[in-house]
Protein backbone atom coordinates (compact mmCIF):
# COMPACT_ATOMS: atom_id res chain seq x y z
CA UNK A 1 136.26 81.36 22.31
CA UNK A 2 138.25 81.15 19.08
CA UNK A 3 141.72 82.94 21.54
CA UNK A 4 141.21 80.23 24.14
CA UNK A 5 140.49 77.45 21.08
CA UNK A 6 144.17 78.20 19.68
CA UNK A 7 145.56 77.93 23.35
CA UNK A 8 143.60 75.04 24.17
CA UNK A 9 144.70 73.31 20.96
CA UNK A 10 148.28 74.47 21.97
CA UNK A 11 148.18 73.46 25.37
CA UNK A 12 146.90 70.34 24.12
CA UNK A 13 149.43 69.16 21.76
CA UNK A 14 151.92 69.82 24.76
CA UNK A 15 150.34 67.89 27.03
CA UNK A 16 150.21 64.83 25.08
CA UNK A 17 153.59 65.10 24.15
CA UNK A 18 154.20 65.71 28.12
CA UNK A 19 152.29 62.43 28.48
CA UNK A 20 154.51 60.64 25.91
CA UNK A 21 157.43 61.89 28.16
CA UNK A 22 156.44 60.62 31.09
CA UNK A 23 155.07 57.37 29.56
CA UNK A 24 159.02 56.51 28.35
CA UNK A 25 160.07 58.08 32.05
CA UNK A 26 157.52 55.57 33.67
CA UNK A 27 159.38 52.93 31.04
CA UNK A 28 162.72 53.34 31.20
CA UNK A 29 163.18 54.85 35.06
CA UNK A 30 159.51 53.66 36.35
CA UNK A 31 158.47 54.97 39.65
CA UNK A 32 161.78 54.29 42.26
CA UNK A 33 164.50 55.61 43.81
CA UNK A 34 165.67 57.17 40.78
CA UNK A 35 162.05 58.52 39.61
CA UNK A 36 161.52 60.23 42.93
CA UNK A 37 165.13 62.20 42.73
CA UNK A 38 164.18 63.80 38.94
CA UNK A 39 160.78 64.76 40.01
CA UNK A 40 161.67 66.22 43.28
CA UNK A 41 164.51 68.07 41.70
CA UNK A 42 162.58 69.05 38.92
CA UNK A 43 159.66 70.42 41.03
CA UNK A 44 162.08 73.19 43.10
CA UNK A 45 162.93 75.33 40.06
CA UNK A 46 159.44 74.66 38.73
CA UNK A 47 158.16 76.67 41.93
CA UNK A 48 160.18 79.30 41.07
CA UNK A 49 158.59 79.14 37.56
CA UNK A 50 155.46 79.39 38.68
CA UNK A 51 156.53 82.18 41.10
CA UNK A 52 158.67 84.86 38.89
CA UNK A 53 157.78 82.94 34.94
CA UNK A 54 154.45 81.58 34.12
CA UNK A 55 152.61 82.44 37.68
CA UNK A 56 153.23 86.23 39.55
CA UNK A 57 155.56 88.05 36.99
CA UNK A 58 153.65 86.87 33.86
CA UNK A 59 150.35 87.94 35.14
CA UNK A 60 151.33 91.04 36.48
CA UNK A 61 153.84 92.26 33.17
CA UNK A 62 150.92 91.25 30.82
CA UNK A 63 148.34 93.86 32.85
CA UNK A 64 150.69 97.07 32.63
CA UNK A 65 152.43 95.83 29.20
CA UNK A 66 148.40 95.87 28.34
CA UNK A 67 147.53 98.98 29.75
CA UNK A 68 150.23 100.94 28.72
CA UNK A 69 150.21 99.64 25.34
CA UNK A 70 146.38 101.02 25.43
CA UNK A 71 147.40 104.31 26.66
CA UNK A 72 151.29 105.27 24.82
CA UNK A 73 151.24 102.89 22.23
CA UNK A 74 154.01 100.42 20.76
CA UNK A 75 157.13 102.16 21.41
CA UNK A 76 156.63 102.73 25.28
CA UNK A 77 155.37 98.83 25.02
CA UNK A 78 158.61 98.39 24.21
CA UNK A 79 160.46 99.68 25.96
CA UNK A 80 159.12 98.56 28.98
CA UNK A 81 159.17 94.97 27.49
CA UNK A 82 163.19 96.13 27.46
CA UNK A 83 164.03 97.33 31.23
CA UNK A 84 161.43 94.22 32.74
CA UNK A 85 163.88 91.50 30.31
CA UNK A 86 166.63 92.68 31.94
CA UNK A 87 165.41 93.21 35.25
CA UNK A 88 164.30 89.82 35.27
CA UNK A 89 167.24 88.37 33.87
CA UNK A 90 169.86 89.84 36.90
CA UNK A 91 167.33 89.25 39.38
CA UNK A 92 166.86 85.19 38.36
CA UNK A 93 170.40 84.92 37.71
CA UNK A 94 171.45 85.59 41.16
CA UNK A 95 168.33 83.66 42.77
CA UNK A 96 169.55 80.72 40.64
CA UNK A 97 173.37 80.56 42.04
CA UNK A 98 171.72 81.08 45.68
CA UNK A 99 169.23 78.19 44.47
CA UNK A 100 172.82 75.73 43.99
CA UNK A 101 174.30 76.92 46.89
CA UNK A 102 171.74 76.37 49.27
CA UNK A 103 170.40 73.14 46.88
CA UNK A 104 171.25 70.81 50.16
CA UNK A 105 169.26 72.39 52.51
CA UNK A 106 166.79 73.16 50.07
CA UNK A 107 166.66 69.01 49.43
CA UNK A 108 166.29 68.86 53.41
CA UNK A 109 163.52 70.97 53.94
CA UNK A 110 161.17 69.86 50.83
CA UNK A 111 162.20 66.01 51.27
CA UNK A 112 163.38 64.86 54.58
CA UNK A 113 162.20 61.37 53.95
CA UNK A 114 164.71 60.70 51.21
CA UNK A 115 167.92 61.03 53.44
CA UNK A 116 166.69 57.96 55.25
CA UNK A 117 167.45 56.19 51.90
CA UNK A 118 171.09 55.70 51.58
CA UNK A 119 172.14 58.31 48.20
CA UNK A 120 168.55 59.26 47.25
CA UNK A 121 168.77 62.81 48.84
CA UNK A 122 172.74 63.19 47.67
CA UNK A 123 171.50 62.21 43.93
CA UNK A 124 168.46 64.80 44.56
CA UNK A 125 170.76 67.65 45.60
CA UNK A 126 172.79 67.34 42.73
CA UNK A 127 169.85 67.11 39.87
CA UNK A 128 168.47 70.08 41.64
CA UNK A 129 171.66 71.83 41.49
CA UNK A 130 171.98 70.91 37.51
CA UNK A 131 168.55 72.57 37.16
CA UNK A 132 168.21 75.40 39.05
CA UNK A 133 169.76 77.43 35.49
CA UNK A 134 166.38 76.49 33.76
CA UNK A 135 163.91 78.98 35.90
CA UNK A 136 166.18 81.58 33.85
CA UNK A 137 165.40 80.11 30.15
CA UNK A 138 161.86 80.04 31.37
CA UNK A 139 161.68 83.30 32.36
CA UNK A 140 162.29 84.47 29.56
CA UNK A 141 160.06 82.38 27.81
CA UNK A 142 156.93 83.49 29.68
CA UNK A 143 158.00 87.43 29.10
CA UNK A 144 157.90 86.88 25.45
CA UNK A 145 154.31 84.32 25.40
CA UNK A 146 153.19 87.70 27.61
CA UNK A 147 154.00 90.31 24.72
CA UNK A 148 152.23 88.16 22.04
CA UNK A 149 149.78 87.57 23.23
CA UNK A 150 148.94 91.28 24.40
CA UNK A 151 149.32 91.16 20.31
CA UNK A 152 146.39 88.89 19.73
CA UNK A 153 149.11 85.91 19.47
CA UNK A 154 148.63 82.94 21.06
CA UNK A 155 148.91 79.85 19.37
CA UNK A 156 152.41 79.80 19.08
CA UNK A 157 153.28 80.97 22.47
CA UNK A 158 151.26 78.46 23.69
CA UNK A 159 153.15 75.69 21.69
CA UNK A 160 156.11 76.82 22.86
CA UNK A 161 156.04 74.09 25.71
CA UNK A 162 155.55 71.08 22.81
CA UNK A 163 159.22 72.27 21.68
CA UNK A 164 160.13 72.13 25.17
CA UNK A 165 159.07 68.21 25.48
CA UNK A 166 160.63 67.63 21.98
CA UNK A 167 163.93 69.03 22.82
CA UNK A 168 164.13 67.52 26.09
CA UNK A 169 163.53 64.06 24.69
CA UNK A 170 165.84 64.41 21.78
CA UNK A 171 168.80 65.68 23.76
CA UNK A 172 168.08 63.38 26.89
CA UNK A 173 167.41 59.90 25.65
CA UNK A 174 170.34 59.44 23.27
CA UNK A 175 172.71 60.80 25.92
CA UNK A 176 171.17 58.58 28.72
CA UNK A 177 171.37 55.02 26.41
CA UNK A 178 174.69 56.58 25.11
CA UNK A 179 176.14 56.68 28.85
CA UNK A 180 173.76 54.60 30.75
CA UNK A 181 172.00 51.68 29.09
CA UNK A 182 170.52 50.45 32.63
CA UNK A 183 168.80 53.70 32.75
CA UNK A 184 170.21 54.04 36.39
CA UNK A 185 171.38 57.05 38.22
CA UNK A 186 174.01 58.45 34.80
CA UNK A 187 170.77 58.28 32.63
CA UNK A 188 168.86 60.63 35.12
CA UNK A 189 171.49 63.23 35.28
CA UNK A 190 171.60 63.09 31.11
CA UNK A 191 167.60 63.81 31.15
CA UNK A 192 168.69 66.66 33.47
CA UNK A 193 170.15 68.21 30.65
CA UNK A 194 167.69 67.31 27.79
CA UNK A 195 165.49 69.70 30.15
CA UNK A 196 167.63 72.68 30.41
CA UNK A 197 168.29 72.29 26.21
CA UNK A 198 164.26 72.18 26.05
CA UNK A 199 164.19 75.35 28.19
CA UNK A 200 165.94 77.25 25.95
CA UNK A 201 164.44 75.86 23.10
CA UNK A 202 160.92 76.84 24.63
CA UNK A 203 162.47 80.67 24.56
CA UNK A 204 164.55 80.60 21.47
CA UNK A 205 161.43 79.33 19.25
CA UNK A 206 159.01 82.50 20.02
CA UNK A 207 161.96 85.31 19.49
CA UNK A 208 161.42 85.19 15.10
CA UNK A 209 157.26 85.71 15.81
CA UNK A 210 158.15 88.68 18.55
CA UNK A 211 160.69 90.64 16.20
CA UNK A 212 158.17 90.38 13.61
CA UNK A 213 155.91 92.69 15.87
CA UNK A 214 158.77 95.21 15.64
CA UNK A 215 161.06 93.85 18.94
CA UNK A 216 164.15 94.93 19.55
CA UNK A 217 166.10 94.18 22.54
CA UNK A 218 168.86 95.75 23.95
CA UNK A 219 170.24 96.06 27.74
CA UNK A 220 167.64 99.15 29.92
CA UNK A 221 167.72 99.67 33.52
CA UNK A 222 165.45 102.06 35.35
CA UNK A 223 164.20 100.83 38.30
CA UNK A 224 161.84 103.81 38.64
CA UNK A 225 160.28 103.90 35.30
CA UNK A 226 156.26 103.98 35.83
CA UNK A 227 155.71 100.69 34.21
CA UNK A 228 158.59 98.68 36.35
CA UNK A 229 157.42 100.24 39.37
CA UNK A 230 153.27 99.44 39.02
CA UNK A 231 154.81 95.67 37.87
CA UNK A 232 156.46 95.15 40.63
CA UNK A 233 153.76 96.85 42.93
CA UNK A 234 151.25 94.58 41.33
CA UNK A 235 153.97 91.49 41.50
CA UNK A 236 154.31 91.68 45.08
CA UNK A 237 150.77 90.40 46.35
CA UNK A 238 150.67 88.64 43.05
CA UNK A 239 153.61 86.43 44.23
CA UNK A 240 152.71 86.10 48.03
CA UNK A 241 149.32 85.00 46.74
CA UNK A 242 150.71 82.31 44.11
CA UNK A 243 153.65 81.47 46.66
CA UNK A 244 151.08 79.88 48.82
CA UNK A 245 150.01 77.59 46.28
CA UNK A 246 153.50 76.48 45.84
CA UNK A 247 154.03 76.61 49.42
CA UNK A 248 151.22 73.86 49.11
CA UNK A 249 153.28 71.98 46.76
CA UNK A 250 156.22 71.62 49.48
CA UNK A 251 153.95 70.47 51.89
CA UNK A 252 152.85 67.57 49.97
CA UNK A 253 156.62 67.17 49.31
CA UNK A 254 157.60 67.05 52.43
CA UNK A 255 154.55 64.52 53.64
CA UNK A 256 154.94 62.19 50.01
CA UNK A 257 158.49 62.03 50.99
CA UNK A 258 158.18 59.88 53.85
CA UNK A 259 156.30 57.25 52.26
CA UNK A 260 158.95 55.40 51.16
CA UNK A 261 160.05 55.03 47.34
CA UNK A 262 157.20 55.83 44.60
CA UNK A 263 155.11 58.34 46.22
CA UNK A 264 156.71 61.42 44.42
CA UNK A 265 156.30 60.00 41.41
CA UNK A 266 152.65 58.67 41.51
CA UNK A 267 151.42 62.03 43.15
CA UNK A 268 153.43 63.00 39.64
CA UNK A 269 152.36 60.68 36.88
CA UNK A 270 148.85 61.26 38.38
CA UNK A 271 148.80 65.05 38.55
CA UNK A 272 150.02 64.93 35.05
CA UNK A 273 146.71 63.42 33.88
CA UNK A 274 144.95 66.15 35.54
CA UNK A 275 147.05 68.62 34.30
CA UNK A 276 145.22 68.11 30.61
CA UNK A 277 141.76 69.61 31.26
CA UNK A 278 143.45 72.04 33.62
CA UNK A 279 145.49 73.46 30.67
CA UNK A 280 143.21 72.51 28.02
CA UNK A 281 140.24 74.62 29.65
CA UNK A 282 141.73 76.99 32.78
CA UNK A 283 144.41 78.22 31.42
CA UNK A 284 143.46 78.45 27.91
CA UNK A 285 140.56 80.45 29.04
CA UNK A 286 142.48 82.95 31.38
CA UNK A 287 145.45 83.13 28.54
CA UNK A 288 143.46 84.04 26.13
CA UNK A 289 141.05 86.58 28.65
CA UNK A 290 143.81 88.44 30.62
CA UNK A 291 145.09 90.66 28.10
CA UNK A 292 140.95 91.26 27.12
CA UNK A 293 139.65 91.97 31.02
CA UNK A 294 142.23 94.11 31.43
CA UNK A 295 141.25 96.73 28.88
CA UNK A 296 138.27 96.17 30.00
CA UNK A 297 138.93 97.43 33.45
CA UNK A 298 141.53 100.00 32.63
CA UNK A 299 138.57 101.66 30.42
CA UNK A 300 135.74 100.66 33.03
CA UNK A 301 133.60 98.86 30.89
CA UNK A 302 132.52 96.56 33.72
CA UNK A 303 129.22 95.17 32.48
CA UNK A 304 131.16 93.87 29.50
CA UNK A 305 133.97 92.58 32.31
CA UNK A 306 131.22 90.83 33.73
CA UNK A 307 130.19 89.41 31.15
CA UNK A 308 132.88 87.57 29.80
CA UNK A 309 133.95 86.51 33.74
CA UNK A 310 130.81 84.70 33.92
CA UNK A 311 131.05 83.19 30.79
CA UNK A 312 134.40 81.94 30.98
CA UNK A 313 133.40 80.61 34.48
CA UNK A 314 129.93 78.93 32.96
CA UNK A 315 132.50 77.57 30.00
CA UNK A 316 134.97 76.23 32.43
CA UNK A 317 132.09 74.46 34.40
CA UNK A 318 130.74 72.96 32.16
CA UNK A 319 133.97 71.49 30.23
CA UNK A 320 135.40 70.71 33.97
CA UNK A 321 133.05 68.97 35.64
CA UNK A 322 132.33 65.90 33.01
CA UNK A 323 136.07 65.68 32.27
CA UNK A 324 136.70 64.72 36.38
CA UNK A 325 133.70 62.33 36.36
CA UNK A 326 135.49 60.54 33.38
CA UNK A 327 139.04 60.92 34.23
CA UNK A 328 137.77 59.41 38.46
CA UNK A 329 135.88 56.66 36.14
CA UNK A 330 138.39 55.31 34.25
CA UNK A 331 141.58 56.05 35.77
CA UNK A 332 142.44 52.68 36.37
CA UNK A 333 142.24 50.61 32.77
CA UNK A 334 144.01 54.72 32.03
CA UNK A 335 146.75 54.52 34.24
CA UNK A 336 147.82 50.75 33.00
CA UNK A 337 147.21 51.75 29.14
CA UNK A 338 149.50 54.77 29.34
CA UNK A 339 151.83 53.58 32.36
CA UNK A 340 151.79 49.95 32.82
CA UNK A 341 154.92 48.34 31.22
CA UNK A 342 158.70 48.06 31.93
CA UNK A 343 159.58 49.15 35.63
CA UNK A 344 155.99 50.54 35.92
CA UNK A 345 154.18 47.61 37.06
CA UNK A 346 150.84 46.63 38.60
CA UNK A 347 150.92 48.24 42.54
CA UNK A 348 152.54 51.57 40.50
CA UNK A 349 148.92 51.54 38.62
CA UNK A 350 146.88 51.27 41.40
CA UNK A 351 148.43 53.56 43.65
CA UNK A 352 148.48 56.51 40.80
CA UNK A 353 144.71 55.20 40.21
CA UNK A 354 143.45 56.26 43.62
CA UNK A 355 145.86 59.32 43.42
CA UNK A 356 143.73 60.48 39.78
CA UNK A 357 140.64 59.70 41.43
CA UNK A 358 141.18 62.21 44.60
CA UNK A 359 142.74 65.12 42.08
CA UNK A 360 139.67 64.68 40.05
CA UNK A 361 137.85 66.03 42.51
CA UNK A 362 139.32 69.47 42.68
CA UNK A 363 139.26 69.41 38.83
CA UNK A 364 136.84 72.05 38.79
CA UNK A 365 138.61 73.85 41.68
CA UNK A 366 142.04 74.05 40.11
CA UNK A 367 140.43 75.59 36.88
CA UNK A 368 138.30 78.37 38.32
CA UNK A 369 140.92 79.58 40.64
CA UNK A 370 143.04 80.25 37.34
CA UNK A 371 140.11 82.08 36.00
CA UNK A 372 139.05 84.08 38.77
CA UNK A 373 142.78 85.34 39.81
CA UNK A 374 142.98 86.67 36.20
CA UNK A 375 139.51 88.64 37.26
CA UNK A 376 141.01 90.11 40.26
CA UNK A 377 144.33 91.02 38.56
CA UNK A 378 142.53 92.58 35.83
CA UNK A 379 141.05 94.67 38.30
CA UNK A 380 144.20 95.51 40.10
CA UNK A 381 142.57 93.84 43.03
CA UNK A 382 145.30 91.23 44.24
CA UNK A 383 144.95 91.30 48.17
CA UNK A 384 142.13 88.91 47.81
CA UNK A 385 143.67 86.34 46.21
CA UNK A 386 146.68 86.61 48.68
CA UNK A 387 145.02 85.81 51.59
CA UNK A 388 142.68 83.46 50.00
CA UNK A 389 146.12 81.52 48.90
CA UNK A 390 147.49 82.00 52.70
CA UNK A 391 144.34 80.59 54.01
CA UNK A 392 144.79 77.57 51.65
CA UNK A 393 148.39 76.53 53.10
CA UNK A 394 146.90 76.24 56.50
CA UNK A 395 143.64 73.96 55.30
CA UNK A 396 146.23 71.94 53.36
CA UNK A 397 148.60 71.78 55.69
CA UNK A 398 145.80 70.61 58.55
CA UNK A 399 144.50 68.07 56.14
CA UNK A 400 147.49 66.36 55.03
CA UNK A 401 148.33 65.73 58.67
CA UNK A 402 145.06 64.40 59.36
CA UNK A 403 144.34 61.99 56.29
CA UNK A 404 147.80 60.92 56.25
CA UNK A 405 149.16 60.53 59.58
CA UNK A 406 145.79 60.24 61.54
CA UNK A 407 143.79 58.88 58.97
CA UNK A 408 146.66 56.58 57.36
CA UNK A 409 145.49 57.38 53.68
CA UNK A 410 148.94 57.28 52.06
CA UNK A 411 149.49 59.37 48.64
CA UNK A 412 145.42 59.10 47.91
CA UNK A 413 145.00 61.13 51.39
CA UNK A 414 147.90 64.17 50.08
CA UNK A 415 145.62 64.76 46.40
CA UNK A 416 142.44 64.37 48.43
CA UNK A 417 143.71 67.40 50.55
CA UNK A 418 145.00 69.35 47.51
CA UNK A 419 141.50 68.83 45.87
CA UNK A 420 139.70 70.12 49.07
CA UNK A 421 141.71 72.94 49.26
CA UNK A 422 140.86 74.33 45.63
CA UNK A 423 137.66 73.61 45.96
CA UNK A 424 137.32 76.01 49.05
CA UNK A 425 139.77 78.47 47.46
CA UNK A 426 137.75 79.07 44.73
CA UNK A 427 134.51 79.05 46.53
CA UNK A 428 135.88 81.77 48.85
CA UNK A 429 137.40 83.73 45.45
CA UNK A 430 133.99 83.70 43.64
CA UNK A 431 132.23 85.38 47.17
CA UNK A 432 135.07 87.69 47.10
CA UNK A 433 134.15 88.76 43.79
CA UNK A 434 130.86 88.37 43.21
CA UNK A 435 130.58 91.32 46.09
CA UNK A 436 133.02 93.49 43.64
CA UNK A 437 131.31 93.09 40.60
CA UNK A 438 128.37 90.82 41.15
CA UNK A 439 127.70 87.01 41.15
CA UNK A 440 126.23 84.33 38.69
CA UNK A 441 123.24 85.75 37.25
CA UNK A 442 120.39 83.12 37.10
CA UNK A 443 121.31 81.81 33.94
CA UNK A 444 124.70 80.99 35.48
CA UNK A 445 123.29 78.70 37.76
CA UNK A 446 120.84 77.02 35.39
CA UNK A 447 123.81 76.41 33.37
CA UNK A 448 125.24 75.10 36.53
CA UNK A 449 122.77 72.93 37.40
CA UNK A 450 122.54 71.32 33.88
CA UNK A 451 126.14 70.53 33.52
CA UNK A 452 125.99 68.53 36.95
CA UNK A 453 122.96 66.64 35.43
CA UNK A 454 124.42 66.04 32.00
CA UNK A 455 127.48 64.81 34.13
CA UNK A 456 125.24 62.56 35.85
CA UNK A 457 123.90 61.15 33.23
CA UNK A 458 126.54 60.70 31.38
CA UNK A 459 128.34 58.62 34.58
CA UNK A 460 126.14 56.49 34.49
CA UNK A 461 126.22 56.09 30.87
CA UNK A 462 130.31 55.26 31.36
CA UNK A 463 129.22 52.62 34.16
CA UNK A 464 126.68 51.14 32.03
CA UNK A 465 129.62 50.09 29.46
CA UNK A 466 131.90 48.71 31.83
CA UNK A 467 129.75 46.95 33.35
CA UNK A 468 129.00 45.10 29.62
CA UNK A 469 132.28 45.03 29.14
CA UNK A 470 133.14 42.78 32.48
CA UNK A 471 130.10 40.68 31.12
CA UNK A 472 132.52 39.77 27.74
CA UNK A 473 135.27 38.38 30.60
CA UNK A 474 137.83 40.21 28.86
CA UNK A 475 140.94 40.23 30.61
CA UNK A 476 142.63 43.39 32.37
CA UNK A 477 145.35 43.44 30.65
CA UNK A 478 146.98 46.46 27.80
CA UNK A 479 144.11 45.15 25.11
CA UNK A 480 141.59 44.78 27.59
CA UNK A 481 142.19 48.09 29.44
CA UNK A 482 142.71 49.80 26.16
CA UNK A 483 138.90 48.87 25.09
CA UNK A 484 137.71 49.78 28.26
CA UNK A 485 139.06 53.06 28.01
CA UNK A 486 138.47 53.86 24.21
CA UNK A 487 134.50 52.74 24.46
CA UNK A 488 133.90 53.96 28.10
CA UNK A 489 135.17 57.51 27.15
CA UNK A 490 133.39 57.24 23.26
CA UNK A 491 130.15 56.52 25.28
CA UNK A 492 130.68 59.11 27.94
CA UNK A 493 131.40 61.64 25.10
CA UNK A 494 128.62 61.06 22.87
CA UNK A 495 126.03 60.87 25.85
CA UNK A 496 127.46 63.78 27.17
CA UNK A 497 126.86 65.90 24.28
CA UNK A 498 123.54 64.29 23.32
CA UNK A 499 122.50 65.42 26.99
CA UNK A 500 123.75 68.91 26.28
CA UNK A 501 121.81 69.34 23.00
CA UNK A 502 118.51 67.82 25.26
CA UNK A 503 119.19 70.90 27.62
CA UNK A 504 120.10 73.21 25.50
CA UNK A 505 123.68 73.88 27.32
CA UNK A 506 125.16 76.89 24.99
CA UNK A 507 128.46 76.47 26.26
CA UNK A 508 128.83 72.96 25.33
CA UNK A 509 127.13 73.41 21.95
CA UNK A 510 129.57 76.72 21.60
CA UNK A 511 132.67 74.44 21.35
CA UNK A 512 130.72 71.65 19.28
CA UNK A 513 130.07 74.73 16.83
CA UNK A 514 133.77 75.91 16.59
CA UNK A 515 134.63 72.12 16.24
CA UNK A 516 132.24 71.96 12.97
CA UNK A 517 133.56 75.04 12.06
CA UNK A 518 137.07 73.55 11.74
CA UNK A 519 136.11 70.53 10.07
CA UNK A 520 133.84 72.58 7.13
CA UNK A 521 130.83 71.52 8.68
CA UNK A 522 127.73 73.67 9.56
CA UNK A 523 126.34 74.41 12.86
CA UNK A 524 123.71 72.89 14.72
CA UNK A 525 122.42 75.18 17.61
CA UNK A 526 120.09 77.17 15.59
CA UNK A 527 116.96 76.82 18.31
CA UNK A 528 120.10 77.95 21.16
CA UNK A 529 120.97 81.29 19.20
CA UNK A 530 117.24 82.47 19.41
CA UNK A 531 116.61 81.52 23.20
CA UNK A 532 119.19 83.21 23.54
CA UNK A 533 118.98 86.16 21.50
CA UNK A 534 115.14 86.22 23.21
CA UNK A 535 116.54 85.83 26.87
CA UNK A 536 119.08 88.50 26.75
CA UNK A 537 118.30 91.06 24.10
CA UNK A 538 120.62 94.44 24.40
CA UNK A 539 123.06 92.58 26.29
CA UNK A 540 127.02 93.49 25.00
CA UNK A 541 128.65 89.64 24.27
């Protein structure tokens, strides 16, 4: 709780600076021509970070660096920290001049809608080209969050991103009103660069904290040291598996593409309200249990593996599910506070509106699956995931063709297939490995079932003040939306965790406790520490 607290907190703070960034994006570029080319460019090397940075190689160094820090202490650590840097710095390098060779076909095959635009898929070429150089800088980023927090590190690792945002902005908006006061096609290619100077910035700002644990770097190559070889052995499936999800993402690429101008970026500037819970809950809570579950496994303590799996599933749950009912509720009066001014205008709002509304759905989906891949790589156990991932790119695939072509539902019918597809990806995951290790233990699903009600209830509670507030004719404009977001989401909130204290939902209570904590104040779930001390007596927490 208090490891994923610190990345939550982290994760946090770079979100809403992420958020700030794409509010002056929405601003100064809106959600055009010139919108589309950045995020599509962006998004290519940000496969390949998920791939070899923050997705397969992260996950898979962070198990051995674990284990074998458990079994030869610091100095082999290190040195395997040593020979996978450098492995992973020749190996990127090279895949990132391929990446700007191959940039225009690359363009073609992920968005062969925008060469029916006259210059949108030349202009998309070249920002791809001019970023392909920043999977490296992450890359190295995510090797060094990996080592500290195998070191009981994690706040600053997982601030590294807010450095990332600040950087970006600082380099990329005076250069872009310096050469391009229109904010046209010159001002794009300037915010190109802002992002590779954040990219190193994201790397450079961890290196003091890692040479205070006694880091040293210099060049190492053994290809057939123990530790390289059972990374890249665990890698392999690792990166089929998360490949699929980002084969997903060029799917929806290549279908948003032909929608004409603005689909890229609401799918985007929707996706990025989504991302918040997702990195404020799922991947704070499998950051900061990785390094944890995998001791656990390499010594075989598996009922205190199982454990914490349920418990970080029960946590995500319950923080999940009442963050999509309120993000689906008031996505609108959201979208136009945050969005709504300069080139953004009203039909931009609407369409990312319905876009928030379908990802919601999945919200609970795209968490878990981050959870319960950190189980099964914890456990060495990474076919499972693979084809569970394969089987996803064929479900997406199927239902982007039907609700957009067949069914004619336009960017709304592309998240509402991504949602669908977590949701039966993670399904499938937890039968996987509920047979390994066993499933939700009744408490589980009472905790379940409460969390849905509290939800409920606390829906209705959110209706109940817009529908007030449409009684007070206020209009919908920034002041009007603004209200309706600040007192629908207060009153969501407070009925939320009224409902939880009703039911007696520990998880829920557990973060209201660490909140206090912070602030100096006491807790409040006395009666909840005896039921549960009561219920499960002699169990290891």
């Amino acid at each position: 709780m208090r490891s994923a607290g610190k990345v939550g907190l982290a994760v946090m703070g770079s979100r809403v600076l992420g958020l700030l960034r794409d509010q002056i994006f929405a601003y100064c570029f809106g959600a055009g021509m010139v919108m589309d080319c950045f995020q599509m460019a962006f998004r290519i090397p940000n496969l390949l970070r998920d791939l070899f940075a923050e997705g397969a190689f992260s996950t898979a160094f962070v198990t051995v660096f674990a284990r074998r820090r458990a079994r030869e202490g610091d100095d082999g650590a290190w040195q395997l920290a040593r020979l996978m840097m450098t492995l992973q710095v020749v190996l990127l390098s090279a895949l990132s001049l391929m990446g700007i060779i191959f940039a225009p076909w690359i363009v073609r095959i992920m968005a062969p809608g925008f060469f029916d635009i006259p210059g949108k898929g030349e202009l998309t070429i070249f920002l791809t080209q001019l970023l392909f150089p920043f999977i490296i800088l992450v890359a190295a980023a995510a090797v060094v969050m990996g080592i500290l927090n195998t070191f009981g590190r994690f706040g600053l690792p997982a601030s590294a991103t807010i450095f990332f945002n600040i950087v970006m902005l600082a380099v990329g908006l005076p250069l872009a009103w310096f050469f391009d006061p229109h904010f046209d096609e010159t001002a794009i290619i300037c915010m190109a660069v802002g992002v590779l100077a954040g990219g190193a910035a994201q790397w450079l700002v961890q290196m003091p904290a890692l040479r205070r644990q006694g880091y040293r770097y210099w060049p190492e190559w053994n290809w057939r040291d123990s530790g390289v070889v059972e990374t890249l052995k665990l890698m392999l499936p690792t990166l089929i598996g998360v490949s699929a999800v980002q084969v997903n993402v060029v799917i929806n690429s290549i279908f948003a593409s032909g929608l004409g101008d603005g689909a890229v970026a609401w799918l985007n500037y929707g996706f990025r309200l989504i991302q918040l819970p997702i990195g404020l809950f799922g991947v704070a809570i499998s950051t900061a249990a990785l390094p944890s579950l995998a001791v656990d496994a390499t010594n075989q303590h598996r009922k205190v593996f199982c454990d914490k799996v349920e418990h970080a599933l029960r946590l995500n749950a319950a923080l999940c599910i009442p963050a999509a009912c309120g993000l689906a509720l008031i996505s609108r009066p959201l979208v136009c506070v945050l969005f709504e001014r300069g080139r953004f205008g009203p039909q931009d709002t609407e369409a990312t509106a319905m876009v928030i509304i379908a990802y919601a759905v999945g919200l609970v989906g795209y968490a878990s699956i981050k959870v319960l891949n950190t189980a099964f790589y914890a456990l060495n156990r990474t076919v499972a995931p693979m084809c569970v991932s394969l089987g996803s790119i064929l479900l997406t695939a199927a239902l982007n063709w039907f609700l957009v072509v067949r069914v004619g539902a336009g960017v709304m019918g592309i998240a509402m297939a991504t949602s669908v597809s977590a949701l039966c990806s993670m399904s499938v995951l937890y039968v996987i490995l509920s047979r390994m290790v066993g499933g939700l233990s009744n408490r589980g699903w009472r905790t379940l079932r409460r969390v849905v009600l509290a939800a409920a209830i606390m829906s209705l509670a959110v209706e109940g003040v817009f529908w007030a507030h449409e009684g007070l004719d206020i209009p919908p404009n920034f002041w009007g939306s603004f209200s309706r977001v600040m007192f629908g989401a207060a009153a969501g909130m407070a009925v939320y965790i009224w409902t939880a204290r009703r039911l007696k939902l520990e998880e829920v209570l557990a973060v209201e406790d660490v909140v206090r904590s912070k602030l100096g104040m006491a807790p409040r779930r006395h009666e909840v520490h005896h039921e549960h001390q009561s219920h499960d007596s002699g169990k290891t927490r």
